[in-house]
N, C-alpha and C. Protein backbone atom coordinates (compact mmCIF):
# COMPACT_ATOMS: atom_id res chain seq x y z
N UNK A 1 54.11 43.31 114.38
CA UNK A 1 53.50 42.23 113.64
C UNK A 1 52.23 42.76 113.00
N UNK A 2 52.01 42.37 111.65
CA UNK A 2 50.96 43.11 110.95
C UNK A 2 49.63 42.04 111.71
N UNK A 3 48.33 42.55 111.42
CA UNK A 3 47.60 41.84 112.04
C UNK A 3 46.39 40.92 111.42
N UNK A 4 47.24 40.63 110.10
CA UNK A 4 46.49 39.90 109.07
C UNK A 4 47.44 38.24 109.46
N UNK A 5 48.97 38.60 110.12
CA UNK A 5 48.89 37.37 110.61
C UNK A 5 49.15 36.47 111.84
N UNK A 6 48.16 37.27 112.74
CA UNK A 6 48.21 36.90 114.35
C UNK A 6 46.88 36.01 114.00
N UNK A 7 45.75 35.49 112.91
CA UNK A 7 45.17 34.30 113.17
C UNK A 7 46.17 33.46 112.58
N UNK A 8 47.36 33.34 111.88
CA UNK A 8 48.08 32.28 111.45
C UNK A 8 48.62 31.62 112.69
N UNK A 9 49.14 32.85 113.36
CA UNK A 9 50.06 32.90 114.65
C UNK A 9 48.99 31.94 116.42
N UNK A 10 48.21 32.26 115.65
CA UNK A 10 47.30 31.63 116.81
C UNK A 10 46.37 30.05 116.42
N UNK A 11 46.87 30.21 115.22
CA UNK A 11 45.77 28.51 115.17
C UNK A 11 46.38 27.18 115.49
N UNK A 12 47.83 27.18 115.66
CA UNK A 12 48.01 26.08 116.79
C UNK A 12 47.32 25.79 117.72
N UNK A 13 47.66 26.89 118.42
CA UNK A 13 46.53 26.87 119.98
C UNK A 13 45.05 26.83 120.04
N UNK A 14 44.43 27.66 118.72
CA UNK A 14 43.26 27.04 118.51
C UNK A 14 42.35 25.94 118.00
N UNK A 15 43.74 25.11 117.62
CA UNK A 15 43.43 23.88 116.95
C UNK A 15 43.63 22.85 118.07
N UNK A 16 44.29 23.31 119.03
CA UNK A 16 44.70 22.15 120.51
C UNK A 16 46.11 21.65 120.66
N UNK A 17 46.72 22.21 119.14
CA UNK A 17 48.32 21.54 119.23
C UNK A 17 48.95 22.21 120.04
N UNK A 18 48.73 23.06 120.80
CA UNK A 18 49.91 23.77 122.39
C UNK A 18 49.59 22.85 123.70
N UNK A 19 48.29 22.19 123.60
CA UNK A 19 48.11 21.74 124.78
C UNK A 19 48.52 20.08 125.13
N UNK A 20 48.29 20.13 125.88
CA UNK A 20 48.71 18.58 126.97
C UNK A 20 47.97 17.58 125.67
N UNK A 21 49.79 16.77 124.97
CA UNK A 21 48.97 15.56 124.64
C UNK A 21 48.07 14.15 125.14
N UNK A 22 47.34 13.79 124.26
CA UNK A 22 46.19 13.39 124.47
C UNK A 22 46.79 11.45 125.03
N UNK A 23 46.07 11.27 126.32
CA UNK A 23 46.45 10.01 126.43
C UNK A 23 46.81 8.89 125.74
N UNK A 24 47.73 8.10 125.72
CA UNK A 24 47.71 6.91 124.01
C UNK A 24 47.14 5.89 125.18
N UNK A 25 46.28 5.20 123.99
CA UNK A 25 45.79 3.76 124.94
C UNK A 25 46.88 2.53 124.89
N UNK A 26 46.26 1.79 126.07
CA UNK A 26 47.26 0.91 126.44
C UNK A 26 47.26 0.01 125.73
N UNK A 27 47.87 -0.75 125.37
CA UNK A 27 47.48 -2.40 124.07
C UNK A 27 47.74 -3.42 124.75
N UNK A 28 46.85 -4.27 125.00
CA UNK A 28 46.86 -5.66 125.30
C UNK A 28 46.82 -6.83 124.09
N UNK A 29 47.41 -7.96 124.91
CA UNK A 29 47.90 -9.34 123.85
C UNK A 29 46.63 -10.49 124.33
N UNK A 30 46.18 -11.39 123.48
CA UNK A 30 45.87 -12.66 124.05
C UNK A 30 47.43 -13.68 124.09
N UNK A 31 47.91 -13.90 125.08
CA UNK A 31 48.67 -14.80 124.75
C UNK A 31 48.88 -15.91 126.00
N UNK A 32 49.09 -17.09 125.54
CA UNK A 32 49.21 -18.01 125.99
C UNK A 32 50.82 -18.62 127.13
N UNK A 33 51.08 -17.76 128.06
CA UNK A 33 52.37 -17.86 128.31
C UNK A 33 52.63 -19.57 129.18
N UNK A 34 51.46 -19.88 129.99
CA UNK A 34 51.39 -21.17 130.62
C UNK A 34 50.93 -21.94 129.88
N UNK A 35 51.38 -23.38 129.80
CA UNK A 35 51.02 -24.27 128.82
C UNK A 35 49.55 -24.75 129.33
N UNK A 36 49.15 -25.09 128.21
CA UNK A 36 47.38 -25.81 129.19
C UNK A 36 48.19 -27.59 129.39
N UNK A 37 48.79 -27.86 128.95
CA UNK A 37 49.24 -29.41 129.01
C UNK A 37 49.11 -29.78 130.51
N UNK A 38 49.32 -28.84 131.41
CA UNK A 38 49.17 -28.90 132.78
C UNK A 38 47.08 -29.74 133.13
N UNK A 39 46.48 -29.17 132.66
CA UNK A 39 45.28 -29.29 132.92
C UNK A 39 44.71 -30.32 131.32
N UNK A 40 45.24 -31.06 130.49
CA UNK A 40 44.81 -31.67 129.53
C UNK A 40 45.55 -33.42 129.38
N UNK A 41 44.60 -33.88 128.85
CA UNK A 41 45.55 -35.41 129.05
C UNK A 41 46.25 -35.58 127.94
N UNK A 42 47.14 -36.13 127.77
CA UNK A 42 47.97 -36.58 126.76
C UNK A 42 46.98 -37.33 125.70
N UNK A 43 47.23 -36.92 124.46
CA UNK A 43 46.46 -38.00 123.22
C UNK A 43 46.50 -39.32 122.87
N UNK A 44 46.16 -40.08 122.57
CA UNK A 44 46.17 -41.37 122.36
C UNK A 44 46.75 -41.42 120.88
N UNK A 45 47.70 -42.70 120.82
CA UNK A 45 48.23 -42.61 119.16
C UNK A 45 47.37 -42.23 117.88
N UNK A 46 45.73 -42.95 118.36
CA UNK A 46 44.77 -43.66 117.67
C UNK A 46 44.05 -42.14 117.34
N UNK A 47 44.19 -40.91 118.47
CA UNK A 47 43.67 -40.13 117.86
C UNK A 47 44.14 -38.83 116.88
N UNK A 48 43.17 -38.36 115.75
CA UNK A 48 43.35 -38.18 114.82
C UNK A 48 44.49 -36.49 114.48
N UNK A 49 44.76 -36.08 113.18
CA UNK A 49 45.42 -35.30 113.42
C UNK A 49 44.80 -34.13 112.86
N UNK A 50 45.11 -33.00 113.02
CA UNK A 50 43.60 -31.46 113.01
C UNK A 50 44.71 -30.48 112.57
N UNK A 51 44.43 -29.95 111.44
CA UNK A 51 44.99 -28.43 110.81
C UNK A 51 44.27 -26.95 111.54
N UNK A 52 44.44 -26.34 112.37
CA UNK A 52 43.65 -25.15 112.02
C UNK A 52 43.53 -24.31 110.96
N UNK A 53 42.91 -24.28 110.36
CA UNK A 53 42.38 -24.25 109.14
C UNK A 53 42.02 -22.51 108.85
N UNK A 54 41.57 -22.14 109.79
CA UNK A 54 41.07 -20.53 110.04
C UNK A 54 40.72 -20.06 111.30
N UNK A 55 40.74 -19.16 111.87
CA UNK A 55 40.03 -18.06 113.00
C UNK A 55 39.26 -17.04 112.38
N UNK A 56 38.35 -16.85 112.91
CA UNK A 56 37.45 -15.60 112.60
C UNK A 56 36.85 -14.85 113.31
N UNK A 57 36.59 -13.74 113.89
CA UNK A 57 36.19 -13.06 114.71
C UNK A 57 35.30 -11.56 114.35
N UNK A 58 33.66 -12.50 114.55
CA UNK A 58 32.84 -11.49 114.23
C UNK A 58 32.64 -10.23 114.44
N UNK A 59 32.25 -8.88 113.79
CA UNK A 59 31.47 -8.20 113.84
C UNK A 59 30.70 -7.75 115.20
N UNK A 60 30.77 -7.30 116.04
CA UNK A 60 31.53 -5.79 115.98
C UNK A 60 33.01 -5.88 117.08
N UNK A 61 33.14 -7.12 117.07
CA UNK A 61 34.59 -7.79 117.88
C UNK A 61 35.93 -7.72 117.37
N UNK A 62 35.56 -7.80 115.79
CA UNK A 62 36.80 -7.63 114.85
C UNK A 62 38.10 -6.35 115.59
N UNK A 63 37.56 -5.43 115.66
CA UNK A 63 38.74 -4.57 115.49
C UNK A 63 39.37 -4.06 116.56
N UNK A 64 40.48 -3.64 116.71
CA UNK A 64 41.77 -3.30 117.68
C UNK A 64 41.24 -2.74 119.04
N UNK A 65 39.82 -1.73 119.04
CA UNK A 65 39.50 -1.18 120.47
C UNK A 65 38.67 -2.46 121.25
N UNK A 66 38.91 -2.11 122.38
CA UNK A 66 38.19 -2.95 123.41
C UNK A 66 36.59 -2.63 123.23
N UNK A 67 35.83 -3.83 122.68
CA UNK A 67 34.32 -3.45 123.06
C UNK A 67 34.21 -3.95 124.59
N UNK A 68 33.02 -2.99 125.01
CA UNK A 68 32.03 -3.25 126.35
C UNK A 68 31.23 -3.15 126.09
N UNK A 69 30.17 -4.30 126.77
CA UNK A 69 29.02 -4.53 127.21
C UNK A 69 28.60 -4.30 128.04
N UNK A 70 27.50 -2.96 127.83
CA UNK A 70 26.60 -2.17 128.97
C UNK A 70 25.64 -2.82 129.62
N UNK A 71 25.17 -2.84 130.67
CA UNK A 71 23.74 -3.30 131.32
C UNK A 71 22.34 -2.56 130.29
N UNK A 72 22.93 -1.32 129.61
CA UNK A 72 21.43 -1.29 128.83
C UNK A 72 21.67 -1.77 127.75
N UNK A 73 22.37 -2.83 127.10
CA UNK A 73 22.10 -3.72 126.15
C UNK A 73 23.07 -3.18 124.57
N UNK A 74 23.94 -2.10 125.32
CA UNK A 74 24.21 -1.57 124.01
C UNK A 74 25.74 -2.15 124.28
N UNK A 75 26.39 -1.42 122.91
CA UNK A 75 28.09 -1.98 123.32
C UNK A 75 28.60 -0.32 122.88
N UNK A 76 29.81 -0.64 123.66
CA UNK A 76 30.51 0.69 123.81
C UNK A 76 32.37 0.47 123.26
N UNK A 77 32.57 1.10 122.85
CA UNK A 77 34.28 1.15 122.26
C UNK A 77 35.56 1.64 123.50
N UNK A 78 36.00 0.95 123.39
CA UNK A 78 36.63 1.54 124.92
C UNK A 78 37.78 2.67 124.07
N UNK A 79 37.77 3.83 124.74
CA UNK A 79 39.31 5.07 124.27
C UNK A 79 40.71 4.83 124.73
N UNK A 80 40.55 3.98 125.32
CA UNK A 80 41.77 4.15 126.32
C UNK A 80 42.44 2.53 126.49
N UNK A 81 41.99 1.70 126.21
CA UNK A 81 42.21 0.44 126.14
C UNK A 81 42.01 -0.09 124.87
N UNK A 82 42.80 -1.05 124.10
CA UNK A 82 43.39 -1.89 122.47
C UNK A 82 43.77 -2.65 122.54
N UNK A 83 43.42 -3.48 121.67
CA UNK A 83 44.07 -4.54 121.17
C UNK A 83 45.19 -4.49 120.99
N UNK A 84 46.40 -5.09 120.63
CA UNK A 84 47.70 -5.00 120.14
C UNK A 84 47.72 -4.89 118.64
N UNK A 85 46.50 -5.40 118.18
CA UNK A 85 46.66 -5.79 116.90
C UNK A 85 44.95 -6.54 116.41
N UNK A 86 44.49 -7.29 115.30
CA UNK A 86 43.46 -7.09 115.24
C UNK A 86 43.23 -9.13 116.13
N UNK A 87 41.97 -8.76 116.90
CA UNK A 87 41.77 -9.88 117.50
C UNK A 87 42.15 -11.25 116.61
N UNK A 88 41.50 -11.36 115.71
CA UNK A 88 41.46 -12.38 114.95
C UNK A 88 43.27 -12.76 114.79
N UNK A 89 44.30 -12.03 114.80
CA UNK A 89 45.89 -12.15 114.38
C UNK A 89 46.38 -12.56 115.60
N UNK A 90 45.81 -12.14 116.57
CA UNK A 90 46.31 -12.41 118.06
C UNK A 90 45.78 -13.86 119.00
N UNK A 91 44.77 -14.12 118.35
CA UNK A 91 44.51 -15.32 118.76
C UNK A 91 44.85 -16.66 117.56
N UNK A 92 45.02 -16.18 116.65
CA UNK A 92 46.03 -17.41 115.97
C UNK A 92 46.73 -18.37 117.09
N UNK A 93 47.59 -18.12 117.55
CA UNK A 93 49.04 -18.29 118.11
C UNK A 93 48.34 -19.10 119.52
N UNK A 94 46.95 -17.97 120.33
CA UNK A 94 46.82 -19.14 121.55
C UNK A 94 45.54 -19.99 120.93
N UNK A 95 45.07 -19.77 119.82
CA UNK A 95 44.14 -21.09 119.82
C UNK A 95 45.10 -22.27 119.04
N UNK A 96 46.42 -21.96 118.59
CA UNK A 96 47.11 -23.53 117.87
C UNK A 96 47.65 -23.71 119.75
N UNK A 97 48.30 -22.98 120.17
CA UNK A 97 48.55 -23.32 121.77
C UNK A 97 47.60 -24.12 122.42
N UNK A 98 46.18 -23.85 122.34
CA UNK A 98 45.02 -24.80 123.06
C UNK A 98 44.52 -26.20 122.43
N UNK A 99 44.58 -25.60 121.04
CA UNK A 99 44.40 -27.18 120.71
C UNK A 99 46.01 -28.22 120.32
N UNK A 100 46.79 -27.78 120.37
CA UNK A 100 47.81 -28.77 120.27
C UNK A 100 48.02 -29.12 121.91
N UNK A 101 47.92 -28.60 122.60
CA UNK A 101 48.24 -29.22 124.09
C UNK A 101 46.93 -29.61 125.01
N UNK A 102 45.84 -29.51 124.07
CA UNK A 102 44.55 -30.12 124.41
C UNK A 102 44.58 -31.17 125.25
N UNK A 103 45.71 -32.40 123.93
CA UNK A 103 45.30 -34.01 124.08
C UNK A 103 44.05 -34.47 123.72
N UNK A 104 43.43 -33.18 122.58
CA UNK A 104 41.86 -34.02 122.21
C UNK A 104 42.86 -34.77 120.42
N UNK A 105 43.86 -34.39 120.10
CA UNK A 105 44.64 -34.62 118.80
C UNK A 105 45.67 -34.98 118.54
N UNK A 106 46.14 -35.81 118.31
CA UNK A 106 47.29 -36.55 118.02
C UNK A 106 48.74 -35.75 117.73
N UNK A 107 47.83 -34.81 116.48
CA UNK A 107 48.78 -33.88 115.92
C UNK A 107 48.43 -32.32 115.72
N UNK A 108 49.17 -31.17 115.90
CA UNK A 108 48.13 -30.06 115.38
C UNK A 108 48.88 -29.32 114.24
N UNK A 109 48.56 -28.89 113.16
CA UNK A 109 49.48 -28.48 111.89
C UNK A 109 48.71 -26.79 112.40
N UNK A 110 49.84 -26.00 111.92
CA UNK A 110 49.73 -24.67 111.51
C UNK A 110 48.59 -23.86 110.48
N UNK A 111 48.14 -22.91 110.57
CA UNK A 111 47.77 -22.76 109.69
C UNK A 111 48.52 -22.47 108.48
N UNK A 112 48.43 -22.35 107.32
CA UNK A 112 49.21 -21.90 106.00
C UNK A 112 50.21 -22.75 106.02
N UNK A 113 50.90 -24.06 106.82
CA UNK A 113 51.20 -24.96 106.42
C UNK A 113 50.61 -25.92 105.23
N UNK A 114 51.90 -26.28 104.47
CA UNK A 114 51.92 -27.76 103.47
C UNK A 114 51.49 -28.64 103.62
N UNK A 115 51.62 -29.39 104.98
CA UNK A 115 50.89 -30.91 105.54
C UNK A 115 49.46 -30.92 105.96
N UNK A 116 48.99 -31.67 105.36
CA UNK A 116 47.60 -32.33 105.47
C UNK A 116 47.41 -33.04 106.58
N UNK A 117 46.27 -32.88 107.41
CA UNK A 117 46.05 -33.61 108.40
C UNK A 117 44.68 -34.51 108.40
N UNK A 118 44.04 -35.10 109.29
CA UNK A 118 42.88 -36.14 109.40
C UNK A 118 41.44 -34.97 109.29
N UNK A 119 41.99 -33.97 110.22
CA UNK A 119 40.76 -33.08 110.02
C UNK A 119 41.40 -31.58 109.95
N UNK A 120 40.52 -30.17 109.52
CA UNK A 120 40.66 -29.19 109.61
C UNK A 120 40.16 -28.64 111.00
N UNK A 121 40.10 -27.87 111.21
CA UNK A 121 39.10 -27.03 112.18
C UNK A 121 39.08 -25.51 112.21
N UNK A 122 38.04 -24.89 111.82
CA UNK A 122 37.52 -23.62 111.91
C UNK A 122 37.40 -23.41 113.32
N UNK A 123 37.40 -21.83 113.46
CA UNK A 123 37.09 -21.43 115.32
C UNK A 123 36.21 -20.17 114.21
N UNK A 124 35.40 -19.71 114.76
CA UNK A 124 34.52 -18.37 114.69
C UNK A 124 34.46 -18.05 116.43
N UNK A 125 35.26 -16.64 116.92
CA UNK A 125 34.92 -16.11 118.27
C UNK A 125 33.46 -14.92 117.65
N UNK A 126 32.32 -15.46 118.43
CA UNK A 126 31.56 -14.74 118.22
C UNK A 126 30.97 -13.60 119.16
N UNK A 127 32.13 -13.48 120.30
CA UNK A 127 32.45 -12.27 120.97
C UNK A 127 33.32 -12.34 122.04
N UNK A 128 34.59 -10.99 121.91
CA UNK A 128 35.77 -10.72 122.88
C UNK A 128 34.93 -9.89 123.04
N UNK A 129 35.00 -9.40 124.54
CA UNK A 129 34.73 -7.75 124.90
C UNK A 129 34.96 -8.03 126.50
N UNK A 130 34.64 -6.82 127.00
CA UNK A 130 34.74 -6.32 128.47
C UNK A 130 32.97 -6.32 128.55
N UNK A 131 32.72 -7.10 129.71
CA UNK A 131 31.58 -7.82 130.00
C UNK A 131 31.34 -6.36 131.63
N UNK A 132 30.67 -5.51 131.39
CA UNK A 132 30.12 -4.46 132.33
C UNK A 132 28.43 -4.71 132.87
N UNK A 133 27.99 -5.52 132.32
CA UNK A 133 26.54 -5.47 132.85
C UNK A 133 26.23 -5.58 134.14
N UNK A 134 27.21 -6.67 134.66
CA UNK A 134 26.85 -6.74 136.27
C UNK A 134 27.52 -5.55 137.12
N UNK A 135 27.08 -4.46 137.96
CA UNK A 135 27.05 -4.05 138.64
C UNK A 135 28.40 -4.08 139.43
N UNK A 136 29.74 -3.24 139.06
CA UNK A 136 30.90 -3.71 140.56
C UNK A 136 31.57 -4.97 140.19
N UNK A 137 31.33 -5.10 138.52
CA UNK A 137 32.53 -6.21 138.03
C UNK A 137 32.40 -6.02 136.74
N UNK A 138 34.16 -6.57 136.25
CA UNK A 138 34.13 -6.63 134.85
C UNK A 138 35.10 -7.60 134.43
N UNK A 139 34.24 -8.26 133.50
CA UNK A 139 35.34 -9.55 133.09
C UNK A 139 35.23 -9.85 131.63
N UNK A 140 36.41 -10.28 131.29
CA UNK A 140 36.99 -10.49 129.95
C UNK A 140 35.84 -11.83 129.65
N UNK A 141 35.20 -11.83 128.70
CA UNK A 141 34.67 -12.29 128.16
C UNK A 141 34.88 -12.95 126.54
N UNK A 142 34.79 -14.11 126.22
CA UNK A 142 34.36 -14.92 125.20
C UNK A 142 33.49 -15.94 124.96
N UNK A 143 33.07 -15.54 123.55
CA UNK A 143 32.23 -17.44 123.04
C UNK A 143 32.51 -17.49 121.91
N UNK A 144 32.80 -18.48 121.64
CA UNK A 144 33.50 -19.42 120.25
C UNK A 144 32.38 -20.80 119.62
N UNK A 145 32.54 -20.70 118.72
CA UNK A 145 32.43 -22.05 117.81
C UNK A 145 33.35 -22.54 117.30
N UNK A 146 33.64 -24.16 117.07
CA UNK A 146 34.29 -24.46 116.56
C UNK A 146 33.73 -25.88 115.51
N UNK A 147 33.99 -25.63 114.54
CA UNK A 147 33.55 -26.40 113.19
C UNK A 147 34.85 -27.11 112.82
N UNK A 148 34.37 -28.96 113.00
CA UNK A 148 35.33 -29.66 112.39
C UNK A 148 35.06 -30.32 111.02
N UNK A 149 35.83 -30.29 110.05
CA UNK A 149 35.98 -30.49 108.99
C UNK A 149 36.85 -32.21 108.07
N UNK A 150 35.97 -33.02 107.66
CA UNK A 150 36.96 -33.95 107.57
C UNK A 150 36.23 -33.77 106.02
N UNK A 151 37.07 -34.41 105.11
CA UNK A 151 36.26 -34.72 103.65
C UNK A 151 35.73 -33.32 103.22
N UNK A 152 35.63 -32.11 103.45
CA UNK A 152 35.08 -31.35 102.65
C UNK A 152 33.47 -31.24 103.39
N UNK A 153 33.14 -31.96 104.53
CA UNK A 153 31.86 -32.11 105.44
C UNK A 153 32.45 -31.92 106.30
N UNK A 154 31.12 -31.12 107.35
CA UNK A 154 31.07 -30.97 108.66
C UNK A 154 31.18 -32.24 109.28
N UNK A 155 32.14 -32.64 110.38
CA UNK A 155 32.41 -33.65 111.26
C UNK A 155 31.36 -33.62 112.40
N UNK A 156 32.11 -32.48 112.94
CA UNK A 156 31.39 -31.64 114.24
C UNK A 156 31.72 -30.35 114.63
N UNK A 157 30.66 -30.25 115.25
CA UNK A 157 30.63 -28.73 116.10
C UNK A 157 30.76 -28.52 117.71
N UNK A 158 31.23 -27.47 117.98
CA UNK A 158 30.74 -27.07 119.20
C UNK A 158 30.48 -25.59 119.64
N UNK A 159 30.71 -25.53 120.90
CA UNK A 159 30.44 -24.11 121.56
C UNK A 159 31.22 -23.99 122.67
N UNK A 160 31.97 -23.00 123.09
CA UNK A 160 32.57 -22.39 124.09
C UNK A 160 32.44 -21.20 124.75
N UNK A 161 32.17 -21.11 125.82
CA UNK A 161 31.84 -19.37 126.38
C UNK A 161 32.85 -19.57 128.15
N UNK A 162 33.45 -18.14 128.01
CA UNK A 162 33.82 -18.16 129.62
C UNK A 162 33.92 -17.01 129.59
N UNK A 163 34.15 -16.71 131.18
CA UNK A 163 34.42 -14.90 131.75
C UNK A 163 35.39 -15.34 132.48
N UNK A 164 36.26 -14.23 132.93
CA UNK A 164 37.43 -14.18 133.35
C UNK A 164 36.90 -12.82 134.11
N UNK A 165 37.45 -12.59 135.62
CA UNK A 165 37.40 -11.20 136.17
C UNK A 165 38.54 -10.69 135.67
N UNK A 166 38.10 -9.49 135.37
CA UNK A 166 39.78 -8.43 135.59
C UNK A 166 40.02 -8.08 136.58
N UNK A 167 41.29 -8.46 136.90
CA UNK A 167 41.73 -7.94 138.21
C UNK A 167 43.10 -7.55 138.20
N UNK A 168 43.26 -6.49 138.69
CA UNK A 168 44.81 -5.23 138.73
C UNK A 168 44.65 -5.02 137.28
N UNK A 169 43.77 -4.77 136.66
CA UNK A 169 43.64 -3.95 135.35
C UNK A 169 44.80 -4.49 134.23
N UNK A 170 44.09 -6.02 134.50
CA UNK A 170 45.32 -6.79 133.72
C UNK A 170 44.46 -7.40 132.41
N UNK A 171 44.55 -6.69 131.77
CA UNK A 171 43.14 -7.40 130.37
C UNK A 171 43.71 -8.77 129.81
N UNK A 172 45.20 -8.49 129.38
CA UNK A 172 45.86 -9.25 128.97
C UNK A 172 45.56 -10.54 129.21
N UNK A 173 45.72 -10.87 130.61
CA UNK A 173 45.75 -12.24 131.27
C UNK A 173 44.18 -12.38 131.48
N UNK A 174 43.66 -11.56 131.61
CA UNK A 174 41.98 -11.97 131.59
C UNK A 174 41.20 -12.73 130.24
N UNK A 175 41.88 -12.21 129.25
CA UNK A 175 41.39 -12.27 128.05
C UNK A 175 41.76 -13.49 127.59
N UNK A 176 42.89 -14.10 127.68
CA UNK A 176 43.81 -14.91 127.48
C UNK A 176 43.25 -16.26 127.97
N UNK A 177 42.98 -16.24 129.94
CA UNK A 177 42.22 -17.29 130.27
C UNK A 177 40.74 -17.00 129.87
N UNK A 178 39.76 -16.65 129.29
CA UNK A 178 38.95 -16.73 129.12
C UNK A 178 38.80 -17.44 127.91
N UNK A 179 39.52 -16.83 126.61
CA UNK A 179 39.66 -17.35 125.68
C UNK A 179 40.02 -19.51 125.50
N UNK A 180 40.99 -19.37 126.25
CA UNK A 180 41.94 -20.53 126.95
C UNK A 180 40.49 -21.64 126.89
N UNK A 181 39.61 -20.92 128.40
CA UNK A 181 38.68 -21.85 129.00
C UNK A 181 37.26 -22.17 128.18
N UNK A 182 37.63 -21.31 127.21
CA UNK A 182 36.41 -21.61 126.31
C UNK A 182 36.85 -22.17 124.81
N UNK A 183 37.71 -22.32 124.68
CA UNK A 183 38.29 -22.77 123.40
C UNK A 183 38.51 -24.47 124.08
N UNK A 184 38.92 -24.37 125.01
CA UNK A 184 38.42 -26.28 126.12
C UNK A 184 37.50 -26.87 126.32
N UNK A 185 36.55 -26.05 126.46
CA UNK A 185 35.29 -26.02 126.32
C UNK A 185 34.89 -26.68 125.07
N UNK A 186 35.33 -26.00 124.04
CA UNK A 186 34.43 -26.49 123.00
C UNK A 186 35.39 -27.41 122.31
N UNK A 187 36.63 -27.79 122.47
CA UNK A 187 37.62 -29.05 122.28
C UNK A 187 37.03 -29.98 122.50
N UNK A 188 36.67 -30.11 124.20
CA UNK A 188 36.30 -31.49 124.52
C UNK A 188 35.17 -31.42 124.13
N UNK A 189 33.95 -30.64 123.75
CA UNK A 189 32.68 -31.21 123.45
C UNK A 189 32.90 -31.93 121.86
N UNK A 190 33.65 -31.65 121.23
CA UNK A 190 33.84 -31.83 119.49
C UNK A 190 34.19 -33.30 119.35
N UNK A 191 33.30 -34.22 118.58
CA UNK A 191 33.49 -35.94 118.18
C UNK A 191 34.35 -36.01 117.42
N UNK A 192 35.26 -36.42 117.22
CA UNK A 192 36.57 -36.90 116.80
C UNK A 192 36.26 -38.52 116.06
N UNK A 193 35.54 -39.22 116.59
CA UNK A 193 35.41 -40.53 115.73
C UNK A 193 33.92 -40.54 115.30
């Protein structure tokens, strides 16, 4: 072999492509597999009917890796743990799940549905992450707003926050009830009449 091309012959290996591929991270879902109807009262005829209208999920929460929250105040990207997909697409599906089986609404329309309802409602999550500050625990964390919309005016507002422990390294279901208990949260605080 001439020896002008034993660096061709060798830059696989010096580039890392001979060695042990690199872990893929795991992807977790928010999803709603138990109904909340269990823990919500049934609606009254009289009350009104609610489009979700949008989800939004701020900055620096938006995207597919798991953020954590350090005890020194900073946030960290997790390598090894993901989203399935981008937060905001994944919680579509369990926030029409929470508020249609609320019982705070008569009716709940889809988003990008045709039918018009009594009110809209915006959600802004203004943070998913893995909650590390305390010492020897970590829990799925959220807080939400939710902005109701009747006429083209603000109706009402609220606020939602919960933690969820992780436990057996199950993000999925952590994330899911957290989301769940804080999206209830700010259901029942929201005026409807």
């Amino acid at each position: 072999m001439k020896l002008h091309l034993l660096p061709i012959v060798l830059l696989p290996a010096i580039a890392g492509c001979l060695g042990a591929a690199p872990k893929a991270p795991r992807n977790w879902v928010v999803d709603l597999s138990a109904p909340v109807s269990a823990a919500a009262s049934e609606a009254s005829a009289e009350a009104p009917s609610v489009k979700l209208l949008q989800l939004e999920v701020l900055a620096p929460y938006g995207g597919t890796r798991l953020a954590v929250l350090r005890g020194d105040g900073s946030v960290a990207f997790d390598a090894f743990n993901s989203f399935a997909a981008q937060p905001s697409a994944l919680l579509k599906g369990a926030a029409f799940d929470v508020v249609e089986s609320s019982g705070v609404f008569s009716r709940t329309v889809r988003p990008g549905s045709s039918a018009s309802a009594d009110f809209s409602l915006e959600i802004t999550v203004t943070r998913i992450a893995l909650d590390c500050r305390e010492k020897g625990r970590l829990d799925a964390s959220v807080a939400l707003a939710m902005t109701l919309v009747g006429g083209r005016k603000v109706f009402s507002t609220s606020r939602g926050e919960a933690s969820v422990q992780v436990e057996g390294g199950d993000y999925s279901y952590a994330f899911s009830k957290s989301f769940e208990r804080a999206a209830l949260e700010a259901l029942r605080a929201l005026k409807t009449r």
